[in-house]
PDB file of N, CA and C in Angstrom:
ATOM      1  N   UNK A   1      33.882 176.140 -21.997  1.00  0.00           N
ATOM      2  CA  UNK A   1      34.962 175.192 -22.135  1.00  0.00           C
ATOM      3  C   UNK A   1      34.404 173.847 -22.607  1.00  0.00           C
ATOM      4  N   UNK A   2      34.705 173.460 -23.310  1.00  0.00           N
ATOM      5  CA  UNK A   2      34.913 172.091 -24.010  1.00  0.00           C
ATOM      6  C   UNK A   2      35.354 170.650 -23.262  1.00  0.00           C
ATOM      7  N   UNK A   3      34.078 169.957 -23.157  1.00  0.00           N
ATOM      8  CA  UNK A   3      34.561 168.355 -21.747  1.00  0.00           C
ATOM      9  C   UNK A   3      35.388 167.401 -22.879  1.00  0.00           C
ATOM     10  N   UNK A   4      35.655 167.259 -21.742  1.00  0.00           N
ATOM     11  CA  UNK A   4      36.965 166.324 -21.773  1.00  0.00           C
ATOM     12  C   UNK A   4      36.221 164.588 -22.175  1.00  0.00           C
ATOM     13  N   UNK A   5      35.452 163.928 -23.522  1.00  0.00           N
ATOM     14  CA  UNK A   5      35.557 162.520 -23.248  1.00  0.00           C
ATOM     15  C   UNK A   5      36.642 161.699 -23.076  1.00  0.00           C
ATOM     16  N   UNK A   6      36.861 160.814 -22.127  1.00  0.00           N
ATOM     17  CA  UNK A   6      37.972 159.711 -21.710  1.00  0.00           C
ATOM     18  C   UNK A   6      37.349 159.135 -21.807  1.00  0.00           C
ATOM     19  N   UNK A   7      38.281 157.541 -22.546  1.00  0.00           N
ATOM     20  CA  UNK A   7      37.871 156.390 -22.648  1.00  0.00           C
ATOM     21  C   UNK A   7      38.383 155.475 -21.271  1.00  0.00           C
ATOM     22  N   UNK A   8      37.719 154.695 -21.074  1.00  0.00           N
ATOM     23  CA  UNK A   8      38.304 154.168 -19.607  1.00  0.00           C
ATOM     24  C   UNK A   8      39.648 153.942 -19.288  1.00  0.00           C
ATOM     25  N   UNK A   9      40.602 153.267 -20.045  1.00  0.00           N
ATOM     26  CA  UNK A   9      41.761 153.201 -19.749  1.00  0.00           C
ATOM     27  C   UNK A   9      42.751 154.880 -19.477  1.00  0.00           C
ATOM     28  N   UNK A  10      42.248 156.029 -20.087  1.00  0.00           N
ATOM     29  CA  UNK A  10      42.203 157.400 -19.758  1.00  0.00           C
ATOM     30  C   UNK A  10      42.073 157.411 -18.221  1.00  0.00           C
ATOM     31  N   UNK A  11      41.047 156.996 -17.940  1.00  0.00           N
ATOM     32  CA  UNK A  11      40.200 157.197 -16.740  1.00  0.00           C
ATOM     33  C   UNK A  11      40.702 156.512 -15.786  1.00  0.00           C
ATOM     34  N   UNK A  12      41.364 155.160 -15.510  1.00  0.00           N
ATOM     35  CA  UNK A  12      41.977 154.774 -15.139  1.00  0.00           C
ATOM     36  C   UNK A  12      43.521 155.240 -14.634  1.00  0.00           C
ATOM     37  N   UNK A  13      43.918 155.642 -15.833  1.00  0.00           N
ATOM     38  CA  UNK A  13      45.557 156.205 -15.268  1.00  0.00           C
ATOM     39  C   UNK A  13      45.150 157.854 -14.789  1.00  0.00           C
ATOM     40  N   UNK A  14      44.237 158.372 -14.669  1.00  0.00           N
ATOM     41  CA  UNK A  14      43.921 159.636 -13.682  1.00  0.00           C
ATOM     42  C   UNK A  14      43.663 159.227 -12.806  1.00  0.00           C
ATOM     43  N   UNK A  15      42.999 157.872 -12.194  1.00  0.00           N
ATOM     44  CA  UNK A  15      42.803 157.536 -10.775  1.00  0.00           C
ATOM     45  C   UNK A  15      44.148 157.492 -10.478  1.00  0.00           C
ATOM     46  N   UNK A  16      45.328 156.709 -11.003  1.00  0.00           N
ATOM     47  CA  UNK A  16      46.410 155.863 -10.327  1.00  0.00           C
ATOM     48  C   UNK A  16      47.128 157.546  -9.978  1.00  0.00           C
ATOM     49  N   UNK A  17      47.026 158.550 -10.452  1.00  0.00           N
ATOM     50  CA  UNK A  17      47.892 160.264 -10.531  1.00  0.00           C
ATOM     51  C   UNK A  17      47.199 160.679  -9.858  1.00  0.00           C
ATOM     52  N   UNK A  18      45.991 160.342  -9.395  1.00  0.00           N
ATOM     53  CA  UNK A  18      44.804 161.417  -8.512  1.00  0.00           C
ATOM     54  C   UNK A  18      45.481 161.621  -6.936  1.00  0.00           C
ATOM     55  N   UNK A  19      46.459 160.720  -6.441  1.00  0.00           N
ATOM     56  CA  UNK A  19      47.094 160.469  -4.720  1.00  0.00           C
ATOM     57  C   UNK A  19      48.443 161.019  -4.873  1.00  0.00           C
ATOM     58  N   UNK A  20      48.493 161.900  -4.195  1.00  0.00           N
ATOM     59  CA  UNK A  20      49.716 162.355  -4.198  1.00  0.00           C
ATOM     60  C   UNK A  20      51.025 161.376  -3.878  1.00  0.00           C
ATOM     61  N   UNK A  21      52.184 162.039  -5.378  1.00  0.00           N
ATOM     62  CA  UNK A  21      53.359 160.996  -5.278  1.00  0.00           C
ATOM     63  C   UNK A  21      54.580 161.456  -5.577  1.00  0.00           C
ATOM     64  N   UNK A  22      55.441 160.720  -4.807  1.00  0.00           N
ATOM     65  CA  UNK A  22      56.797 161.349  -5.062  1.00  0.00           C
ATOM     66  C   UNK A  22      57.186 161.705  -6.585  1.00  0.00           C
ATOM     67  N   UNK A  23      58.218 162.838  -6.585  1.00  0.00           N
ATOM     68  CA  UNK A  23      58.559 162.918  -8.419  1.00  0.00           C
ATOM     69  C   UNK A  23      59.341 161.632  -8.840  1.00  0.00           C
ATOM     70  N   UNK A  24      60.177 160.871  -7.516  1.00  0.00           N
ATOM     71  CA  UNK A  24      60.563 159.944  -7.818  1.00  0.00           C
ATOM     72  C   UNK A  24      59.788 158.807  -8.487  1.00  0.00           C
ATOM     73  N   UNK A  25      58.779 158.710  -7.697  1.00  0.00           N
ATOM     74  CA  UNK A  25      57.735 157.796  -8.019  1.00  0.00           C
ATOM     75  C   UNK A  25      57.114 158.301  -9.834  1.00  0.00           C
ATOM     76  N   UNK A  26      57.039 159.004 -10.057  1.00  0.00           N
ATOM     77  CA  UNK A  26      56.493 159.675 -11.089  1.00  0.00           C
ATOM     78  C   UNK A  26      57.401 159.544 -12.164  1.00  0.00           C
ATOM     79  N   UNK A  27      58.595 159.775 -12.079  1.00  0.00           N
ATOM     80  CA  UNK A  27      59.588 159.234 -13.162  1.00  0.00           C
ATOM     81  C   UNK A  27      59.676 158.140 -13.313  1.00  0.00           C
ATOM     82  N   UNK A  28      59.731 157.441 -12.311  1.00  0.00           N
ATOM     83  CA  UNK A  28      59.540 155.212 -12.805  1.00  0.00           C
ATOM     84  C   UNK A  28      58.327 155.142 -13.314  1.00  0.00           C
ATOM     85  N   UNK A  29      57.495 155.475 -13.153  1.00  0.00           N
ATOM     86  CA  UNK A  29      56.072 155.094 -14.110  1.00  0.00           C
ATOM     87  C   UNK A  29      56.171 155.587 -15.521  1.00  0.00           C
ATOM     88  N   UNK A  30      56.545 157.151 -16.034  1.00  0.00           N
ATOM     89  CA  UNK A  30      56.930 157.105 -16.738  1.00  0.00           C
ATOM     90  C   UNK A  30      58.333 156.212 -17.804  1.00  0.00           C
ATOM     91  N   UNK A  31      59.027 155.928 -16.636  1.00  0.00           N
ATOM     92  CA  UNK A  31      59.876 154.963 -17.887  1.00  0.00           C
ATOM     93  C   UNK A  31      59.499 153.585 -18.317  1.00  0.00           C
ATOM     94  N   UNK A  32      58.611 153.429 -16.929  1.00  0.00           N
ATOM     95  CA  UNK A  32      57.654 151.715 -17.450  1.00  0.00           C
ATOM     96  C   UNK A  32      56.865 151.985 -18.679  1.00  0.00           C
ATOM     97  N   UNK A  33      56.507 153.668 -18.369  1.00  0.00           N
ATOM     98  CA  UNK A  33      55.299 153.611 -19.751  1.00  0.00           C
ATOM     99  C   UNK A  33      56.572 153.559 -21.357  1.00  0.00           C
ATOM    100  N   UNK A  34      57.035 154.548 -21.132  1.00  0.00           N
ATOM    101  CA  UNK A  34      57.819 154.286 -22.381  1.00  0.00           C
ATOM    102  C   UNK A  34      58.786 152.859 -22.858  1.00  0.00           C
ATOM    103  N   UNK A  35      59.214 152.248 -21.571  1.00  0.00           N
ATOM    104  CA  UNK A  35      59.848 151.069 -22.211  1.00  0.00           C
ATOM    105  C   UNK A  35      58.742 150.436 -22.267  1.00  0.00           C
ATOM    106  N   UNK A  36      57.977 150.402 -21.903  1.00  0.00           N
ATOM    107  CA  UNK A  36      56.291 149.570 -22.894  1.00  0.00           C
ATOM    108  C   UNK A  36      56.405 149.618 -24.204  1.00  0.00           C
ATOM    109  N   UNK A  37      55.807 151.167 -24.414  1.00  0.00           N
ATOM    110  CA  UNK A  37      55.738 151.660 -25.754  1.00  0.00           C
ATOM    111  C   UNK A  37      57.038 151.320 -26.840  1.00  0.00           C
ATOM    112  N   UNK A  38      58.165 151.019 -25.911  1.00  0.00           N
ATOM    113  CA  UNK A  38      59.046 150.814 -27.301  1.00  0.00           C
ATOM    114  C   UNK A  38      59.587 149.422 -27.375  1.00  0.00           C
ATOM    115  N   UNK A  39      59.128 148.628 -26.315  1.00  0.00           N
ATOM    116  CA  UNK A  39      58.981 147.474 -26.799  1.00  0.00           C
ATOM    117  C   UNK A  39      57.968 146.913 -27.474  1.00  0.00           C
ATOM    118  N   UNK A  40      56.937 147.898 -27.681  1.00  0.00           N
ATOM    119  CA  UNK A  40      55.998 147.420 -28.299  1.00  0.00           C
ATOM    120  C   UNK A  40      55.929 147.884 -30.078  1.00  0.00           C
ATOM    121  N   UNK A  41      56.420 148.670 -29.401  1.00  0.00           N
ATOM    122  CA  UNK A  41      57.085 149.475 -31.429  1.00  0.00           C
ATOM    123  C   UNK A  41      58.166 148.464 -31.909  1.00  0.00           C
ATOM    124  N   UNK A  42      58.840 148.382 -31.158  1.00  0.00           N
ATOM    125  CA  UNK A  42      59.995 146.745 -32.035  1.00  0.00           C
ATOM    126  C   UNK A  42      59.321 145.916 -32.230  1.00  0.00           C
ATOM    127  N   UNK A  43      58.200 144.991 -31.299  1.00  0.00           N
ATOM    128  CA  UNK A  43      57.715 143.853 -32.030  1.00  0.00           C
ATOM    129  C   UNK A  43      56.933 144.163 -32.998  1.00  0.00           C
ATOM    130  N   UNK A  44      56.205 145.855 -33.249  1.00  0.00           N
ATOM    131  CA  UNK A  44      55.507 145.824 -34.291  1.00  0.00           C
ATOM    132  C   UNK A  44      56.737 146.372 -36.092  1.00  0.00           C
ATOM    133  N   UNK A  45      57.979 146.474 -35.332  1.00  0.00           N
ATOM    134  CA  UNK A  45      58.598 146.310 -36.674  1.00  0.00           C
ATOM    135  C   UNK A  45      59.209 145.287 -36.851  1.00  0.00           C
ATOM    136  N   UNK A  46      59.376 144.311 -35.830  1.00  0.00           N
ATOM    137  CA  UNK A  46      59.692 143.172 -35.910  1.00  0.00           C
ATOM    138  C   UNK A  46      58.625 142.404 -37.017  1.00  0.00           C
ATOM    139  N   UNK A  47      57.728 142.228 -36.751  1.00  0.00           N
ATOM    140  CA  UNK A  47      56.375 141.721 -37.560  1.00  0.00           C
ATOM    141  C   UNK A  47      56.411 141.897 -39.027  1.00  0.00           C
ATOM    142  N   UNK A  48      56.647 143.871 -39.293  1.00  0.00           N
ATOM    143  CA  UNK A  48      56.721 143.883 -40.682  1.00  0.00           C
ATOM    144  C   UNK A  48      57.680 143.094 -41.399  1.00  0.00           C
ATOM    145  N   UNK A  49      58.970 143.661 -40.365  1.00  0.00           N
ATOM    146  CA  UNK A  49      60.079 143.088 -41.142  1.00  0.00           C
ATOM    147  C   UNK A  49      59.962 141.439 -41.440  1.00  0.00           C
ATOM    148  N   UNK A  50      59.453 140.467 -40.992  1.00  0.00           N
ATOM    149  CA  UNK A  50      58.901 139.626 -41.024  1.00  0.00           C
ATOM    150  C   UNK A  50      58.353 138.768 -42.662  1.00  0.00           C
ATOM    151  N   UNK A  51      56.865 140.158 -42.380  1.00  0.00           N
ATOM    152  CA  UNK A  51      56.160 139.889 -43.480  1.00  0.00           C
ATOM    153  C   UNK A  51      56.469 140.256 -44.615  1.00  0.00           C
ATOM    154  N   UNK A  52      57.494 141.200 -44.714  1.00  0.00           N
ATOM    155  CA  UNK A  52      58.436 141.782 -45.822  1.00  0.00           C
ATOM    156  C   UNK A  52      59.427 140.855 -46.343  1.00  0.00           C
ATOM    157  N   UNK A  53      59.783 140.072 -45.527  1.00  0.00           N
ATOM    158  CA  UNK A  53      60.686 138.849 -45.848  1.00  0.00           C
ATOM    159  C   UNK A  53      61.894 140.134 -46.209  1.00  0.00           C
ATOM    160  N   UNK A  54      62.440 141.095 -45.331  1.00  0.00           N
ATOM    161  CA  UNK A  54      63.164 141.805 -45.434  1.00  0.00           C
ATOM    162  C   UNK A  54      64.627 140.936 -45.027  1.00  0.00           C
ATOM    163  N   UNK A  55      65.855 141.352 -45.644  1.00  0.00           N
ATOM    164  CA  UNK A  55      67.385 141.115 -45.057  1.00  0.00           C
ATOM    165  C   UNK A  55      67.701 142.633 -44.547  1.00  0.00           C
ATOM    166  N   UNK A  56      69.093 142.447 -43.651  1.00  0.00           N
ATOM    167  CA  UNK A  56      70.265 143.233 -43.576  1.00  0.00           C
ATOM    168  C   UNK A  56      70.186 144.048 -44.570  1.00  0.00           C
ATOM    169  N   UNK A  57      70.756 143.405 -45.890  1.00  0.00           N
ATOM    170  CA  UNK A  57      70.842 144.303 -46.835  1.00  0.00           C
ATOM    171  C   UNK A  57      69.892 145.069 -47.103  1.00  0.00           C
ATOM    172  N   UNK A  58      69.036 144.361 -47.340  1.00  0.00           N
ATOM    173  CA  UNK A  58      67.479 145.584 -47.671  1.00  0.00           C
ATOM    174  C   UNK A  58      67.765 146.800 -46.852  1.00  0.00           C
ATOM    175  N   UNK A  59      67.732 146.940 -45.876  1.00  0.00           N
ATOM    176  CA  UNK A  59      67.520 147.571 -44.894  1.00  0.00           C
ATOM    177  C   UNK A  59      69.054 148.420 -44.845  1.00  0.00           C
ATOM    178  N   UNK A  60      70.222 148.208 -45.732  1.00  0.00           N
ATOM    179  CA  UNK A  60      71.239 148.673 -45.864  1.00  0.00           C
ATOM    180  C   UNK A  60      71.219 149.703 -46.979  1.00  0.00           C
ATOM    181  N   UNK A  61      70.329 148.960 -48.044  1.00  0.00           N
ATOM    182  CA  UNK A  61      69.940 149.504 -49.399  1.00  0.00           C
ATOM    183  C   UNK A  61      68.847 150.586 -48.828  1.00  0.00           C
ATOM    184  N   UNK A  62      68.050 150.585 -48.238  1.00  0.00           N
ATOM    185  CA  UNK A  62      67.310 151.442 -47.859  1.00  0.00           C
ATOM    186  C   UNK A  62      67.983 152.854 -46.927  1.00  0.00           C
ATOM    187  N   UNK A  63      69.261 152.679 -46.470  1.00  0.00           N
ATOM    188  CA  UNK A  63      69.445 153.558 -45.772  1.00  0.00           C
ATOM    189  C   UNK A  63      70.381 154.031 -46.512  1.00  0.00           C
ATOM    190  N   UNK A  64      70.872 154.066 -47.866  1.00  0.00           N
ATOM    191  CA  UNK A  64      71.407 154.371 -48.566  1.00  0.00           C
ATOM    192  C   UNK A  64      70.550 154.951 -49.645  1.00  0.00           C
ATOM    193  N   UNK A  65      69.351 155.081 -49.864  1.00  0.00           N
ATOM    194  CA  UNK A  65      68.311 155.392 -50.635  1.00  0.00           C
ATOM    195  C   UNK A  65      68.544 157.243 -50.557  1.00  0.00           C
ATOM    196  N   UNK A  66      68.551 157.821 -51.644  1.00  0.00           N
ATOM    197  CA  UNK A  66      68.204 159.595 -50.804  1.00  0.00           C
ATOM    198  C   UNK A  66      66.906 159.810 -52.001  1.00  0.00           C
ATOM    199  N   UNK A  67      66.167 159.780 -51.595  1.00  0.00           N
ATOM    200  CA  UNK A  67      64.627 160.224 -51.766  1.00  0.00           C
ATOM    201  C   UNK A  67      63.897 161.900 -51.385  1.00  0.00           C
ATOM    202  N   UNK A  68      65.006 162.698 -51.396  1.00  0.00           N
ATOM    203  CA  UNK A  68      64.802 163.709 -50.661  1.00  0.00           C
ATOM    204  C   UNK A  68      64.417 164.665 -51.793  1.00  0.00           C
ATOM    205  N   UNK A  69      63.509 165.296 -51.883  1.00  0.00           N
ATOM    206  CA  UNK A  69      63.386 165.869 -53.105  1.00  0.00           C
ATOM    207  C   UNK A  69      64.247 167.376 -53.111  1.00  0.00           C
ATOM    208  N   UNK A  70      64.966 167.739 -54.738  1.00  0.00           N
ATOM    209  CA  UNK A  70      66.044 168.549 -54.767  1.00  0.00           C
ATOM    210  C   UNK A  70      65.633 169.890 -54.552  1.00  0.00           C
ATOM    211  N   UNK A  71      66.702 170.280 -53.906  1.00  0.00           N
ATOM    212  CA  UNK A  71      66.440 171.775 -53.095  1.00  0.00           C
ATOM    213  C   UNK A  71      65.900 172.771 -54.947  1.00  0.00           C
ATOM    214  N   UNK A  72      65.248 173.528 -54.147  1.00  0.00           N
ATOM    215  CA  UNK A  72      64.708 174.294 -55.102  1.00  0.00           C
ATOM    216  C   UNK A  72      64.489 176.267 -54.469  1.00  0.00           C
ATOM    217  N   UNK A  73      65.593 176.816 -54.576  1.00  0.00           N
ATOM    218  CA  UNK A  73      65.600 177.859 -54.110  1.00  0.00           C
ATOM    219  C   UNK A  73      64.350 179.305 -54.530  1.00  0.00           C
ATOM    220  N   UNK A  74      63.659 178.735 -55.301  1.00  0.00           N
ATOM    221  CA  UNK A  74      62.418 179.738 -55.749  1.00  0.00           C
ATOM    222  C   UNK A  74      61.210 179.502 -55.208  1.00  0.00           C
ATOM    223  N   UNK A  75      61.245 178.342 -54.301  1.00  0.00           N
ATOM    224  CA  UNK A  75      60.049 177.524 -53.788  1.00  0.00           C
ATOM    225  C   UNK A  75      60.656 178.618 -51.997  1.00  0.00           C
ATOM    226  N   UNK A  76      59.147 179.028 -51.608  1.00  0.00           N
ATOM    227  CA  UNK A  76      59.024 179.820 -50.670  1.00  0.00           C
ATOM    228  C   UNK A  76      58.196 179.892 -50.059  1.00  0.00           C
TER     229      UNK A  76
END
């Protein structure tokens, strides 16, 4: 079998799971972790949008864009 390297912060959140805990308890940590993560994904599209000097519209024009390339029924 193949070891496991963890970087410390790894290593860290296996200590805080190593003590036994309610599932209750276990679902609030998970939603702290994810509303982390997605507040941290908005300020990082916050930023682009930013440096893009993006509008509304852009972002209207873009979701109106179809970029999808055309179905091709011989492709298999």
């Amino acid at each position: 079998m193949e070891s496991l390297n963890l970087n410390k912060n790894q290593l860290e959140i296996l200590k805080l799971f190593s003590r036994e805990m309610e599932e209750e308890d276990m679902v609030a940590i998970k939603r702290l972790i994810v509303r982390y993560l997605g507040e941290k994904i908005t300020r990082m599209a916050d930023k682009v949008w930013e440096e893009k000097g993006w509008t509304d519209e852009d972002i209207d024009r873009l979701l109106k864009e179809h970029k999808r390339t055309p179905y091709n029924p011989n492709n298999k």
